[in-house]
PDB file of N, CA and C in Angstrom:
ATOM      1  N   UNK A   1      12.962   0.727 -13.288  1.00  0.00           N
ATOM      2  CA  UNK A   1      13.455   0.544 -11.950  1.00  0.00           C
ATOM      3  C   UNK A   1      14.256   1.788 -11.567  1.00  0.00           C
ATOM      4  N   UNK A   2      13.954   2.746 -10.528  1.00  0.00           N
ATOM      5  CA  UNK A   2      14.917   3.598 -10.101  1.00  0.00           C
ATOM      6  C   UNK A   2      15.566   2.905  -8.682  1.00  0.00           C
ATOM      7  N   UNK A   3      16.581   3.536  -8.557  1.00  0.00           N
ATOM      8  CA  UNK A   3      17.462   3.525  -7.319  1.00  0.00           C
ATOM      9  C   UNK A   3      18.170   4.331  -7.141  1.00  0.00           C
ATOM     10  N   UNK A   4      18.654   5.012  -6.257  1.00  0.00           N
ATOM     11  CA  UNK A   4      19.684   5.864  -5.256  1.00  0.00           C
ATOM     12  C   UNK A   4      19.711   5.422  -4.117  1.00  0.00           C
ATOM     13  N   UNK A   5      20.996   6.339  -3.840  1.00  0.00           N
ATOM     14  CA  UNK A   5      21.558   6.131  -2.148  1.00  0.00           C
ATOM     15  C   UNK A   5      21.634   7.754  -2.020  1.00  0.00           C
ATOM     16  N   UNK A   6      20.803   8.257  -0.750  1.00  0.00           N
ATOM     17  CA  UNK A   6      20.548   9.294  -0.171  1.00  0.00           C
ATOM     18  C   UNK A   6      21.301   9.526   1.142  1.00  0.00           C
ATOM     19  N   UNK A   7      22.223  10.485   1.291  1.00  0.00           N
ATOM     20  CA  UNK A   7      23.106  11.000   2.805  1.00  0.00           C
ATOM     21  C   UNK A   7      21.782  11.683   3.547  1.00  0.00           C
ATOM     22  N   UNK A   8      21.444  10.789   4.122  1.00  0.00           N
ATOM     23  CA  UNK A   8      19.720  11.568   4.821  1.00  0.00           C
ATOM     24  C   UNK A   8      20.265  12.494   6.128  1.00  0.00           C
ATOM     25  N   UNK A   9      19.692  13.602   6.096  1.00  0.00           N
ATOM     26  CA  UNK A   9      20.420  14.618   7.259  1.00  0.00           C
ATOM     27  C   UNK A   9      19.605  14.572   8.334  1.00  0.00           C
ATOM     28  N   UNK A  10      18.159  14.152   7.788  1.00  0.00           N
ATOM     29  CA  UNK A  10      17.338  14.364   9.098  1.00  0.00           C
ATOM     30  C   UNK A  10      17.564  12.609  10.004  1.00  0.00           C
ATOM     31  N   UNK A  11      17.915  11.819   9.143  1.00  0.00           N
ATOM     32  CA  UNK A  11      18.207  10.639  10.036  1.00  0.00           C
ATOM     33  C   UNK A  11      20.031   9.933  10.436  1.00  0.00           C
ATOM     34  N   UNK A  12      20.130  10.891   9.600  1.00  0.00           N
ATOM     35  CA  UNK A  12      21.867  11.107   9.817  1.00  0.00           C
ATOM     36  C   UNK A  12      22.476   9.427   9.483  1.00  0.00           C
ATOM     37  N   UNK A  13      21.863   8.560   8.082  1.00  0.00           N
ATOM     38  CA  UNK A  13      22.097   7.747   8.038  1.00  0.00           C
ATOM     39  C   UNK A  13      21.938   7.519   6.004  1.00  0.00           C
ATOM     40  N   UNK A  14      23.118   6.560   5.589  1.00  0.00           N
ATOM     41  CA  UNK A  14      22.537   6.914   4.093  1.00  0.00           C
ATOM     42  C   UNK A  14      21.741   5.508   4.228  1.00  0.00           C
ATOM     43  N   UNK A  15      21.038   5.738   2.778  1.00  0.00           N
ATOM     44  CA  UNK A  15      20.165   4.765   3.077  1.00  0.00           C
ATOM     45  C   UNK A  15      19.993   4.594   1.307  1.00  0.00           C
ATOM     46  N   UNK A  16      19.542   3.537   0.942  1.00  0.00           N
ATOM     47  CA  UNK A  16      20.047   2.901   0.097  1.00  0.00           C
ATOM     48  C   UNK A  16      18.513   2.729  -0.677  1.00  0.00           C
ATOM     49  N   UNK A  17      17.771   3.008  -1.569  1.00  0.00           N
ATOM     50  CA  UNK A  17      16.267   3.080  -1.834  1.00  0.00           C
ATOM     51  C   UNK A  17      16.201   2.580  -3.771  1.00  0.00           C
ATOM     52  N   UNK A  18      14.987   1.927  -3.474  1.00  0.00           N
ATOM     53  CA  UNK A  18      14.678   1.096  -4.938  1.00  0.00           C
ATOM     54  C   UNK A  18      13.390   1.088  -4.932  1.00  0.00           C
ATOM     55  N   UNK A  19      12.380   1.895  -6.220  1.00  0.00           N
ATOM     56  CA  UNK A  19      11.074   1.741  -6.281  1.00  0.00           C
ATOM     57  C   UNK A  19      10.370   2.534  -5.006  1.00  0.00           C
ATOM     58  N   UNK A  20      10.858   3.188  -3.832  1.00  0.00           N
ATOM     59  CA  UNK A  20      10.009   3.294  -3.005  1.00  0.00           C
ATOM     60  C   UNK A  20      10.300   2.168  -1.368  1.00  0.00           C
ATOM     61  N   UNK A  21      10.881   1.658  -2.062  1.00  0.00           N
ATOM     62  CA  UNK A  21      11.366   0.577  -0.698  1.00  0.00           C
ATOM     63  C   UNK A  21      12.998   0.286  -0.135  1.00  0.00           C
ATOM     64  N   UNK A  22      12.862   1.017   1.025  1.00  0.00           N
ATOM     65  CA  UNK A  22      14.161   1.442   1.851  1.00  0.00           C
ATOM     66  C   UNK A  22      15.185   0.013   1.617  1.00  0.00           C
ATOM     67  N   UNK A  23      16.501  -0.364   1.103  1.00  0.00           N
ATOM     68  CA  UNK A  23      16.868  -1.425   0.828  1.00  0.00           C
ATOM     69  C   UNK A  23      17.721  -1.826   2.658  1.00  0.00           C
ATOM     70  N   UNK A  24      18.285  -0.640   2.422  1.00  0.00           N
ATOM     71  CA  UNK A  24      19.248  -0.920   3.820  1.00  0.00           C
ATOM     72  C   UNK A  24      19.662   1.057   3.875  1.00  0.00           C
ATOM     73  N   UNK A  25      20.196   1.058   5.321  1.00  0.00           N
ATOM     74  CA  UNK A  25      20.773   2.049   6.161  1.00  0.00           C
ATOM     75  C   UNK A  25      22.166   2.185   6.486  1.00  0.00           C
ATOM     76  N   UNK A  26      22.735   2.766   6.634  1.00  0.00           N
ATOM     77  CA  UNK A  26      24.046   2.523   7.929  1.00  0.00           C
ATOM     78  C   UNK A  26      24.034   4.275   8.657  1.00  0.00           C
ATOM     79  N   UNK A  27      23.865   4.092  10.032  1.00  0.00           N
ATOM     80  CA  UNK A  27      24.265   5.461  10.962  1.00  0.00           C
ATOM     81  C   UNK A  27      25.571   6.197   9.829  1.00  0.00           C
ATOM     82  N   UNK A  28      25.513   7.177   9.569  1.00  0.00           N
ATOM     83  CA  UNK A  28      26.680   8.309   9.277  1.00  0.00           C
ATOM     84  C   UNK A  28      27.976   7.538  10.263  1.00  0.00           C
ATOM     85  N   UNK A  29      28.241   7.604  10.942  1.00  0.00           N
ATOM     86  CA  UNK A  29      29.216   7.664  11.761  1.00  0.00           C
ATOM     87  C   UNK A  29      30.053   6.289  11.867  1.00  0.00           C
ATOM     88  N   UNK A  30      29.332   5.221  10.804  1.00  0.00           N
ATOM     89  CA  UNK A  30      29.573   4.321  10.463  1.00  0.00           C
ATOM     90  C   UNK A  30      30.859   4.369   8.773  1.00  0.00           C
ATOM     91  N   UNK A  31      30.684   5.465   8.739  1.00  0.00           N
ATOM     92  CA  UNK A  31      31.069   5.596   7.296  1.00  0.00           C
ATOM     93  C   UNK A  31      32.007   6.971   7.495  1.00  0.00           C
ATOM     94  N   UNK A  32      33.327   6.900   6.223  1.00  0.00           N
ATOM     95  CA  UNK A  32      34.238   7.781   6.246  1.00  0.00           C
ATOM     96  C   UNK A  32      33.639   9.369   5.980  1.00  0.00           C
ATOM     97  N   UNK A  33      34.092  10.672   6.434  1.00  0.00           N
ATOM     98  CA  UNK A  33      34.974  10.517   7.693  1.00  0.00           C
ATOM     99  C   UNK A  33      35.114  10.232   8.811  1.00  0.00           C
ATOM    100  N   UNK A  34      33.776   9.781   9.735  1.00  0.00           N
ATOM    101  CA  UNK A  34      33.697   9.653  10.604  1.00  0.00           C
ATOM    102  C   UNK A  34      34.347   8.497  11.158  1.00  0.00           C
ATOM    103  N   UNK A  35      34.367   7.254  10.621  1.00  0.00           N
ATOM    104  CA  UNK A  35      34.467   5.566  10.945  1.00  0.00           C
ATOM    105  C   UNK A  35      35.879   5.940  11.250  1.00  0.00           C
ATOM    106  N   UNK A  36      36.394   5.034  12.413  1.00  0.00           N
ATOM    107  CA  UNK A  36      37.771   4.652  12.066  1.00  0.00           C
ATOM    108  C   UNK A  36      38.310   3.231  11.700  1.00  0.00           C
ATOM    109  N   UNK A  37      37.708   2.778  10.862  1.00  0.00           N
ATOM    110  CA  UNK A  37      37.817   1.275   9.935  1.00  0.00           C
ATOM    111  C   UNK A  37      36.335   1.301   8.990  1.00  0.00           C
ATOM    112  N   UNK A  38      37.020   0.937   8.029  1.00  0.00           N
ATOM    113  CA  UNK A  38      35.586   1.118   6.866  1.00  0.00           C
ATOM    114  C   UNK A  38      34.783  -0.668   6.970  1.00  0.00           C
ATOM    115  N   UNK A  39      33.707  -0.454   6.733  1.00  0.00           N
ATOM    116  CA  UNK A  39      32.742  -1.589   6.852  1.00  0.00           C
ATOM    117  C   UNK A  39      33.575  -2.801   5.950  1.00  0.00           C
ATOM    118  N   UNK A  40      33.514  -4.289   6.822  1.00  0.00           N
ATOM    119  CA  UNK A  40      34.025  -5.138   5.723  1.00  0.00           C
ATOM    120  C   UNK A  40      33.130  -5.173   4.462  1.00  0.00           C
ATOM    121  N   UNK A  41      33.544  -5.592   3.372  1.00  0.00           N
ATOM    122  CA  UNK A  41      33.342  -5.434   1.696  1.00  0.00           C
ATOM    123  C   UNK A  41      32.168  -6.393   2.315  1.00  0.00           C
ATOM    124  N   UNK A  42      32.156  -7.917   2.880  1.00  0.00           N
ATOM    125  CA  UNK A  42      31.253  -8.807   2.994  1.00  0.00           C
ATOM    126  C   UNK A  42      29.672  -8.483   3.842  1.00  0.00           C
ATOM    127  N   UNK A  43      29.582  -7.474   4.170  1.00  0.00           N
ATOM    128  CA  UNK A  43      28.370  -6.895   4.962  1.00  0.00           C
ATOM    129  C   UNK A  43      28.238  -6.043   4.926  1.00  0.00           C
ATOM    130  N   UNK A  44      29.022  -4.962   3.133  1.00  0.00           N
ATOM    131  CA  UNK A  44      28.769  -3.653   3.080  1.00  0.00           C
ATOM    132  C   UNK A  44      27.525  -3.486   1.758  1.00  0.00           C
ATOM    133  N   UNK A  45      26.479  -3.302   1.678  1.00  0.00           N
ATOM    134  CA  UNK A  45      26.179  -3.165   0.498  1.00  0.00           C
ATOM    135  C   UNK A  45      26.648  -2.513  -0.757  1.00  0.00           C
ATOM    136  N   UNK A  46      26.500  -2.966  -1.569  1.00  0.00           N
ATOM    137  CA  UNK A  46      27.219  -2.497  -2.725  1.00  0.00           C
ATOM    138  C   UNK A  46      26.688  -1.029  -3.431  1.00  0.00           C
ATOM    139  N   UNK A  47      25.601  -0.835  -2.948  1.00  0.00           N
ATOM    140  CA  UNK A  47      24.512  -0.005  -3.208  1.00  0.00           C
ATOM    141  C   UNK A  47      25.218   1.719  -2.243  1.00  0.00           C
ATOM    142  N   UNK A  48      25.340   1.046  -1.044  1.00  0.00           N
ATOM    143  CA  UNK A  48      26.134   2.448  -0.186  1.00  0.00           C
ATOM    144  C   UNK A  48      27.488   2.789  -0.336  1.00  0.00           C
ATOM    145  N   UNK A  49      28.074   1.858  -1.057  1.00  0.00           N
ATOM    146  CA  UNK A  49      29.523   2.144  -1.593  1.00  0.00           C
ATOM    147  C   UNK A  49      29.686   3.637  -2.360  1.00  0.00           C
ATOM    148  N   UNK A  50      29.053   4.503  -2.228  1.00  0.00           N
ATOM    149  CA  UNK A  50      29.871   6.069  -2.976  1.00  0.00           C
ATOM    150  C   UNK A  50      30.278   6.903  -2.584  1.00  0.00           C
ATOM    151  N   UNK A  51      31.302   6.933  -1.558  1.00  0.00           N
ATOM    152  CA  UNK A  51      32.323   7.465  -1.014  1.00  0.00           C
ATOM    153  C   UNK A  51      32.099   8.149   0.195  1.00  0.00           C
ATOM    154  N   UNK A  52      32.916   8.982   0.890  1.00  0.00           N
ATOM    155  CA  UNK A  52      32.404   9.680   2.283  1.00  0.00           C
ATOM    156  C   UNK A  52      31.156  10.258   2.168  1.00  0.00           C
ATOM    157  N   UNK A  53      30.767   9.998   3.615  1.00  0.00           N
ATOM    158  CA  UNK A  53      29.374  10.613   3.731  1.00  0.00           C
ATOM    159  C   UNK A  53      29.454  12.381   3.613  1.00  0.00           C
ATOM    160  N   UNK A  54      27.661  12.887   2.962  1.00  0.00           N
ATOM    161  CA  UNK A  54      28.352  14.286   2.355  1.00  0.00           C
ATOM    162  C   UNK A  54      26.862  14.838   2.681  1.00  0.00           C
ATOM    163  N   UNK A  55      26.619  15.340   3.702  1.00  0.00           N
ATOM    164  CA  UNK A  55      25.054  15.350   3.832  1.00  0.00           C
ATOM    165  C   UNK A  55      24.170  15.731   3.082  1.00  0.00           C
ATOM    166  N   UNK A  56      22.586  15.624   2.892  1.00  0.00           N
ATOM    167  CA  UNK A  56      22.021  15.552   1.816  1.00  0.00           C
ATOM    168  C   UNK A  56      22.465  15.231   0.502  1.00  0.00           C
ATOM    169  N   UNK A  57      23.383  14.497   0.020  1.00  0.00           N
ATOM    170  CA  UNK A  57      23.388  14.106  -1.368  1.00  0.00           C
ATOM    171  C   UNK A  57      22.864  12.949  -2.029  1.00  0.00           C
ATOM    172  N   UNK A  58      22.314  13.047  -2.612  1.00  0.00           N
ATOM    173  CA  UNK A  58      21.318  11.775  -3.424  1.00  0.00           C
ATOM    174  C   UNK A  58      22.310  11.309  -4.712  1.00  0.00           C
ATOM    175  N   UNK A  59      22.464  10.232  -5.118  1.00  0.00           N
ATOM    176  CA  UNK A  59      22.894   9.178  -6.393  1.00  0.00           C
ATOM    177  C   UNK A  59      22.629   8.625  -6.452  1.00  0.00           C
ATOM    178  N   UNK A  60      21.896   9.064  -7.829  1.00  0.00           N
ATOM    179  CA  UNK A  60      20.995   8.408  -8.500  1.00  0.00           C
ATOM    180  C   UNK A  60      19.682   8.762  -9.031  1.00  0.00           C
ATOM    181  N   UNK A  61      18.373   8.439  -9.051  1.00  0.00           N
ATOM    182  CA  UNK A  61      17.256   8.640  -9.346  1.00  0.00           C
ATOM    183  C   UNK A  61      16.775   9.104  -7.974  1.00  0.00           C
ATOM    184  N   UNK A  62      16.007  10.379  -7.677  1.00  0.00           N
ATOM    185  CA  UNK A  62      15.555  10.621  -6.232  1.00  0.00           C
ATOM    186  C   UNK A  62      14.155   9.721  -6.268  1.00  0.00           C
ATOM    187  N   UNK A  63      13.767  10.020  -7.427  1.00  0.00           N
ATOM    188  CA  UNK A  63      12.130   9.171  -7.597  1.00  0.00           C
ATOM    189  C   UNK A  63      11.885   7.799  -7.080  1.00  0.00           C
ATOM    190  N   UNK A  64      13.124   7.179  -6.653  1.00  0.00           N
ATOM    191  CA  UNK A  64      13.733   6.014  -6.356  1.00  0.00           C
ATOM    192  C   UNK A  64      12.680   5.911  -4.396  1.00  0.00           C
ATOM    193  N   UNK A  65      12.775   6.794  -3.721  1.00  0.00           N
ATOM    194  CA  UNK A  65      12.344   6.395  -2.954  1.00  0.00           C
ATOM    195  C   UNK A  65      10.478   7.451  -2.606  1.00  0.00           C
ATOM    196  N   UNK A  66      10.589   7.620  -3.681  1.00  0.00           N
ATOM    197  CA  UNK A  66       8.911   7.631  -3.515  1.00  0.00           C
ATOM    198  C   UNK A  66       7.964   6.437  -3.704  1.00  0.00           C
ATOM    199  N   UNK A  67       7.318   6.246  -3.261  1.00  0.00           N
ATOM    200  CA  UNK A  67       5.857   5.017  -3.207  1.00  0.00           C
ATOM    201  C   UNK A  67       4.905   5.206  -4.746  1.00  0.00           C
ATOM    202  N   UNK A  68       5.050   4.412  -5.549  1.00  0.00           N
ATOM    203  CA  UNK A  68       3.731   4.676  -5.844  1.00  0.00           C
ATOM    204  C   UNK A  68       2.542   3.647  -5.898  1.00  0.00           C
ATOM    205  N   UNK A  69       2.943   2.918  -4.555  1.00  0.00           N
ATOM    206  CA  UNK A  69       1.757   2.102  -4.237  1.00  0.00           C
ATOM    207  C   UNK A  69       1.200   2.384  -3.058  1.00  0.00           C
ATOM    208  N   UNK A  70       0.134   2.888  -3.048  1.00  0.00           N
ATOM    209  CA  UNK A  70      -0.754   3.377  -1.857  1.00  0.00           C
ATOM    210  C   UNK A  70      -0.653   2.029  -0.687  1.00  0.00           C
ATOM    211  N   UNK A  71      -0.056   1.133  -0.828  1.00  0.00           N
ATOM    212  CA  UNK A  71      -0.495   0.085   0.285  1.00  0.00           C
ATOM    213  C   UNK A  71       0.765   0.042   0.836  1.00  0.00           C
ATOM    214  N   UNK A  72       2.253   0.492   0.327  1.00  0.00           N
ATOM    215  CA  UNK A  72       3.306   0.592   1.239  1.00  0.00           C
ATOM    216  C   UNK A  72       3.497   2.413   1.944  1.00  0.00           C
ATOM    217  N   UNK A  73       2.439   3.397   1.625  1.00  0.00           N
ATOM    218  CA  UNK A  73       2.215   4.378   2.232  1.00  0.00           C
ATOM    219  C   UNK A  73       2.376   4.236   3.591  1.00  0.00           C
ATOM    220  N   UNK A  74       3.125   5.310   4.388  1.00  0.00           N
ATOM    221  CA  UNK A  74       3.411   5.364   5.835  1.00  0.00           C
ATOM    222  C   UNK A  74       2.588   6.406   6.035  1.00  0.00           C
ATOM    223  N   UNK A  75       1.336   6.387   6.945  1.00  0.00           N
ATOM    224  CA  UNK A  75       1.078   8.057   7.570  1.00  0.00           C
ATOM    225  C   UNK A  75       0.936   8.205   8.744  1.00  0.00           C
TER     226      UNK A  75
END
């Protein structure tokens, strides 16, 4: 099983990835430094919890959000 959470620059949102399948998102601007109140603990995933947003940085496995099933392929 891989997973990471990726600071995505081109969607300006981290996003939270397992196996190839996007788990959850939040907009950048949702998250420190930008936020001015941090997400409640009860509707934050536990997965996007690693600290201020820092663009492009990946934690974790990057392989995490590649496909390798041709039937969840986007083209």
């Amino acid at each position: 099983m891989a997973v990471c959470t990726y600071d995505n620059p081109s969607t300006m949102a981290r996003e939270c990835w397992n196996d190839g399948r996007l788990l959850c998102h939040y907009q950048a601007i949702l998250l420190p430094p930008f936020a001015k109140e941090p997400i409640p603990a009860d509707v934050f995933f536990f997965g996007a919890n690693v600290g201020e947003w820092h663009e492009g940085r990946i934690v974790g496995d990057s392989s995490a959000m590649e496909t390798s099933d041709m039937s969840q392929a986007k083209f």
